[in-house]
Protein backbone atom coordinates (compact mmCIF):
# COMPACT_ATOMS: atom_id res chain seq x y z
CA UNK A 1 -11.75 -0.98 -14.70
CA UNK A 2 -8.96 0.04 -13.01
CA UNK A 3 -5.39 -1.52 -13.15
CA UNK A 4 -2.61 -1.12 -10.23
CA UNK A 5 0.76 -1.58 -10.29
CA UNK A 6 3.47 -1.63 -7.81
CA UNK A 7 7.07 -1.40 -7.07
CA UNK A 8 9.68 -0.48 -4.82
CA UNK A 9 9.85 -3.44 -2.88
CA UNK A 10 13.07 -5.47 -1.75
CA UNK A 11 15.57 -6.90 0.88
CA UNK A 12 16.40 -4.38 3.83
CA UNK A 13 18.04 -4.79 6.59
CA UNK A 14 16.06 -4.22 10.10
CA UNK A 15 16.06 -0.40 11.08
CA UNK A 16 16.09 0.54 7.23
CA UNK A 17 13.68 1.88 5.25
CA UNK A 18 11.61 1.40 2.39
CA UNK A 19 9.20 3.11 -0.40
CA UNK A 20 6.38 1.41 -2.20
CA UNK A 21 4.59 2.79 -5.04
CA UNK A 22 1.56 1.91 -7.03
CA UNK A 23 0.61 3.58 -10.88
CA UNK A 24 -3.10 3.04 -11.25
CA UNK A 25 -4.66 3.82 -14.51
CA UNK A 26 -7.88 3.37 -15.72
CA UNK A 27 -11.53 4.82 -15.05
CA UNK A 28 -11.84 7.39 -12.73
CA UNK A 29 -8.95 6.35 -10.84
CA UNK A 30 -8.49 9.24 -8.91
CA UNK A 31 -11.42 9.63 -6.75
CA UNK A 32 -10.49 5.83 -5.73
CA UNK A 33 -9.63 5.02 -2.19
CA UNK A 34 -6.77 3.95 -2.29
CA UNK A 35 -5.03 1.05 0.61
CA UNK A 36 -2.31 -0.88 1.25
CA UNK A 37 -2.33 -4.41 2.59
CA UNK A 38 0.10 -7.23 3.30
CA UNK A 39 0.08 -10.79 3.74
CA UNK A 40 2.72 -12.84 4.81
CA UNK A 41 3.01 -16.79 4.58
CA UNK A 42 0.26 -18.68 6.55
CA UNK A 43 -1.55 -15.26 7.36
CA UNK A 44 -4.33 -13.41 6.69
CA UNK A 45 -4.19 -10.22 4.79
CA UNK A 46 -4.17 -7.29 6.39
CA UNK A 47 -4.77 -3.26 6.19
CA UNK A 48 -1.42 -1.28 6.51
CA UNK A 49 -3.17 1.99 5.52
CA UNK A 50 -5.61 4.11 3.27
CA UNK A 51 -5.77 7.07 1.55
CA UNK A 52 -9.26 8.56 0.29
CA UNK A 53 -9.27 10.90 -2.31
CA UNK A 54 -9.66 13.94 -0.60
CA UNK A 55 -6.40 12.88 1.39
CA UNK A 56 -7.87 11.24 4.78
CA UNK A 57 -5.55 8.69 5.70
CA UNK A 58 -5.76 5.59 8.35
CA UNK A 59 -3.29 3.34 9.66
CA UNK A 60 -3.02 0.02 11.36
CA UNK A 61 -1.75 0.56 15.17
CA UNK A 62 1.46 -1.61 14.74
CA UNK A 63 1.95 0.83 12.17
CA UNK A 64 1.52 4.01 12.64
CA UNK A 65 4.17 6.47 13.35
CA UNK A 66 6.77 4.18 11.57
CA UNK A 67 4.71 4.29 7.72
CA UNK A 68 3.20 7.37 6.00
CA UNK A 69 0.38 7.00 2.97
CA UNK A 70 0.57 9.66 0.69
CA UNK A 71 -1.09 10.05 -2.97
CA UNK A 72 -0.03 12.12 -5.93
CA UNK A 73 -4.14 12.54 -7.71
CA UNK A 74 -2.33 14.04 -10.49
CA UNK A 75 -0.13 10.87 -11.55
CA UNK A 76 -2.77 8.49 -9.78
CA UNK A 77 -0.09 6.99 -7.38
CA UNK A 78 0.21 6.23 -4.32
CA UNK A 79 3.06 6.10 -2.06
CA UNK A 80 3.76 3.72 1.17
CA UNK A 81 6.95 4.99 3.03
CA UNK A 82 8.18 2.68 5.39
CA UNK A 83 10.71 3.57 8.00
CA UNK A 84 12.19 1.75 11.11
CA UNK A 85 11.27 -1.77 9.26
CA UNK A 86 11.01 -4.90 11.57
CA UNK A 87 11.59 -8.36 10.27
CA UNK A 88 7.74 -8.90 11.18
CA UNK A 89 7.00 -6.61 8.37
CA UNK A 90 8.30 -9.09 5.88
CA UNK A 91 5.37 -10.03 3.51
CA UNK A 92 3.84 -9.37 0.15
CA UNK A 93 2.55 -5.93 0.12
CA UNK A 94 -1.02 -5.47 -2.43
CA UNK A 95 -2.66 -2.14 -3.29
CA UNK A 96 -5.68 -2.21 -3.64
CA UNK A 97 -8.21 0.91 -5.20
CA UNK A 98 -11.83 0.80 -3.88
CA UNK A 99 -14.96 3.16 -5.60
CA UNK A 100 -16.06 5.08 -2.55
CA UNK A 101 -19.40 5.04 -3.59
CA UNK A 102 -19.81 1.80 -4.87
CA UNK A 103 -17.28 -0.13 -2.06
CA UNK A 104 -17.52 -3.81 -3.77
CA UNK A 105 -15.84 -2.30 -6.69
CA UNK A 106 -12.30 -3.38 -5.77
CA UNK A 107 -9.28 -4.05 -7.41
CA UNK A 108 -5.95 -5.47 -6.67
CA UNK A 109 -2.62 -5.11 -7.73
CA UNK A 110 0.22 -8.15 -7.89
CA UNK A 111 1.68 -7.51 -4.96
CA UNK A 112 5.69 -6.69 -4.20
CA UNK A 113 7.94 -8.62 -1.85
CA UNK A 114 9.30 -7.07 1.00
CA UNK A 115 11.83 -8.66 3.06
CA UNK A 116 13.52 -7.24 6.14
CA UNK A 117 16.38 -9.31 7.51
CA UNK A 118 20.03 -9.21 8.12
């Protein structure tokens, strides 16, 4: 069992900039890959970016080059810093930690509002 939960999120203005992070504790946490994902109202959920254990990271094209995944393995956190923020990035961002070896061993954290507006 692992348990995730996040913070950071808030109201910023377009052009601003945001950090997300998520604690996870639990089993084995560490050699989880770890992901962020969003969902706004009406949508579908959707990848922002992973991090595997070893520090391989992937990004969604509408977002690369504007957020950077990072993890700490030693406090089992993981970091989503978002720059150059859009008003299309408002949503509810989720982490989410996935065994590597087993992948339908998945959990979820509560999710953190982000809002970018004026």
């Amino acid at each position: 069992q692992v348990q995730l939960v996040e913070s950071g999120g808030g109201l910023v203005q377009p052009g601003g900039s945001l950090r997300l992070s998520c604690a996870a504790s639990g089993t084995a946490a560490s050699i989880y890959t770890m992901a962020w994902y969003r969902q706004d109202a009406g949508k579908q959920r959707e990848l922002v970016a992973a991090i595997t254990s070893g520090g391989s990271t992937n990004y969604a094209d509408s977002m690369k080059g504007r957020f950077t995944i990072s993890r700490d393995n030693a406090k089992n956190t993981v970091y989503l810093q978002m720059n150059s923020l859009k008003p299309e990035d408002t949503a509810v961002y989720y982490c989410n930690a996935r065994n590597p070896i087993i992948v339908s061993l998945a959990y979820w954290g509560q999710g953190t509002q982000v809002t970018v507006s004026s």
